[in-house]
C-alpha atoms as a PDB file:
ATOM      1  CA  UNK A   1      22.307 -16.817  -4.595  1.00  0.00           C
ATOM      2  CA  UNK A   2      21.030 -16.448  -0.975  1.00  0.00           C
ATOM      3  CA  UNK A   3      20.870 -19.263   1.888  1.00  0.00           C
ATOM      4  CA  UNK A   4      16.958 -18.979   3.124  1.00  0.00           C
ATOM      5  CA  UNK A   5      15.232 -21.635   5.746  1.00  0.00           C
ATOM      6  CA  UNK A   6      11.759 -22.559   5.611  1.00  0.00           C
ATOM      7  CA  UNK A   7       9.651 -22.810   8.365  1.00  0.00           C
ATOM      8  CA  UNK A   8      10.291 -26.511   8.950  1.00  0.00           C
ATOM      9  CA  UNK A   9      13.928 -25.793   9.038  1.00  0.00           C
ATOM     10  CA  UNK A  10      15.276 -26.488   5.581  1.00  0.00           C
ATOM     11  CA  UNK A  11      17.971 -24.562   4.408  1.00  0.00           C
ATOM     12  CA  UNK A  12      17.780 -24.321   0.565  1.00  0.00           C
ATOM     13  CA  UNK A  13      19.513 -21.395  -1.873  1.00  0.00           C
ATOM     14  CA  UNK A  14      17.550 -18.904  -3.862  1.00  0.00           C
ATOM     15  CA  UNK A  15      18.376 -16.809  -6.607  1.00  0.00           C
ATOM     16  CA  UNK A  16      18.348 -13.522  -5.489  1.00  0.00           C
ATOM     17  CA  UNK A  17      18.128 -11.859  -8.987  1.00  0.00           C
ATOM     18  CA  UNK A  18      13.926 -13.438  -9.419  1.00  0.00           C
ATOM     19  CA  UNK A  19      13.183 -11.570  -6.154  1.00  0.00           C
ATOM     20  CA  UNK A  20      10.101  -9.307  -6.845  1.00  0.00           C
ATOM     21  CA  UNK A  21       9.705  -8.553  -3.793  1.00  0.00           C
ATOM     22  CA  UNK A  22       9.591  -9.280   0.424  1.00  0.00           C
ATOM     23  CA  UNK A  23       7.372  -9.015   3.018  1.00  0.00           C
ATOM     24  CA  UNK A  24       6.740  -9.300   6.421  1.00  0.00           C
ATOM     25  CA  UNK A  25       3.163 -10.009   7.392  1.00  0.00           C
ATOM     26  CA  UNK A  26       4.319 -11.532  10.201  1.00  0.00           C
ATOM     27  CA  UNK A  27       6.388 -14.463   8.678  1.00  0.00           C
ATOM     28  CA  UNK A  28       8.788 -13.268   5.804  1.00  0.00           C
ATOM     29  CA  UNK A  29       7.254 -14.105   2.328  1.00  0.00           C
ATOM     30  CA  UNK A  30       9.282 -13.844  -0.717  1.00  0.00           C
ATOM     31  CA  UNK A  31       7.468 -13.604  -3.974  1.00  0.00           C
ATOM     32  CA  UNK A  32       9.841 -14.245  -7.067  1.00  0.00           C
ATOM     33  CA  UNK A  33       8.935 -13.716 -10.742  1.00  0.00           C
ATOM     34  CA  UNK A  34       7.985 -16.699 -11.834  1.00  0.00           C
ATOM     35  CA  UNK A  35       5.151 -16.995  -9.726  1.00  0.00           C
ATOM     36  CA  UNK A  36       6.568 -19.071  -6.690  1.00  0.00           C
ATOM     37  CA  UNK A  37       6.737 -18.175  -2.987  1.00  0.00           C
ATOM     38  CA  UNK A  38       8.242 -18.766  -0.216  1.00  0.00           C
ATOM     39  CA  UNK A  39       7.697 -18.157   3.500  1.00  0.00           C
ATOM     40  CA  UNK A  40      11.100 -18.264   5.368  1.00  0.00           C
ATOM     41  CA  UNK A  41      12.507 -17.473   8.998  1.00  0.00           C
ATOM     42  CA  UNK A  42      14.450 -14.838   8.508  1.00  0.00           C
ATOM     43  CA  UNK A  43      13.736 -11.370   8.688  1.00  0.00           C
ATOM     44  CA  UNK A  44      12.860  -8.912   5.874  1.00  0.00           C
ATOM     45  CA  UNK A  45      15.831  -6.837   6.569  1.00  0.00           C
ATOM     46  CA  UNK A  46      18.171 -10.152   6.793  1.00  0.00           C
ATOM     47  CA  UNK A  47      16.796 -11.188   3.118  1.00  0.00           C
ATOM     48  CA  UNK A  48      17.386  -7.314   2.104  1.00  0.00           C
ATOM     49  CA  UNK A  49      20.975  -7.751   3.517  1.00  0.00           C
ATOM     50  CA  UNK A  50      21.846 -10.977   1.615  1.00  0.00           C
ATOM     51  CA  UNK A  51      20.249  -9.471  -1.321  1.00  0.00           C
ATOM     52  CA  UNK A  52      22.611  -6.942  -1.361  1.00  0.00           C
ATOM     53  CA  UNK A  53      25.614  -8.530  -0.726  1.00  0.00           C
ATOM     54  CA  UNK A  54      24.946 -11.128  -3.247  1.00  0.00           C
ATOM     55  CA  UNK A  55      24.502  -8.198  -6.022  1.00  0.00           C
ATOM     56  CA  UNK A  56      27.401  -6.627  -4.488  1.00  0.00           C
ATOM     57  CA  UNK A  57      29.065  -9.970  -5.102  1.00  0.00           C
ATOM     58  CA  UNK A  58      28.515 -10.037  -8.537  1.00  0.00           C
ATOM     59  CA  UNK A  59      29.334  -6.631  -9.527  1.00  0.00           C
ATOM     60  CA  UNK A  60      25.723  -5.251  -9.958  1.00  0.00           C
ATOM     61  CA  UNK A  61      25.448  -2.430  -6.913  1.00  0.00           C
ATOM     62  CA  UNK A  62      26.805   0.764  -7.815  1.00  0.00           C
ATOM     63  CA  UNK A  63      26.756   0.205 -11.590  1.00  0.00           C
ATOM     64  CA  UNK A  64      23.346   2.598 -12.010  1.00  0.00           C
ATOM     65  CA  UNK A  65      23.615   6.699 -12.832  1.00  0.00           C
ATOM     66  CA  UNK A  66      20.771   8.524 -11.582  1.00  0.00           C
ATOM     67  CA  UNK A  67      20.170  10.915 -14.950  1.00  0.00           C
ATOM     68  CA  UNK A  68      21.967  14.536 -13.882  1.00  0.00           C
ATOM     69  CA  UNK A  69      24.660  12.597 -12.424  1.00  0.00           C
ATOM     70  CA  UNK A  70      26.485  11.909 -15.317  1.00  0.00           C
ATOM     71  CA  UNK A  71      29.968  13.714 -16.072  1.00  0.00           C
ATOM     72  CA  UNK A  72      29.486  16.096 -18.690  1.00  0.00           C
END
């Protein structure tokens, strides 16, 4: 779960794991999954960041092989 804020100021969480993706066109809009948007304050690289830490939080960055990588 991330901490966003909307553009009025509200500070809500979102589950990180439904982002489909995050852009910046100016104002930062998150698209998730299921259909629903949001347009929040901070930056694309900020949402990237807590994105990251929040998978790093639960165990799910550095998990994936890249195929050759393997030990054989």
């Amino acid at each position: 779960m991330i901490r966003v804020t909307t553009l009025r100021g509200e500070e809500f969480v979102l589950n990180a794991l439904f982002i489909e993706t995050v852009k910046a066109e100016p104002d930062t809009i998150i698209h998730l999954y299921n259909g629903k948007t949001y347009i929040v304050t901070e930056t694309k690289d900020q949402i990237i960041d807590r994105t990251t830490a929040f998978y790093s939080s639960i165990g799910l960055m550095g998990t994936t092989v890249t195929r050759g990588e393997e030990d054989e």
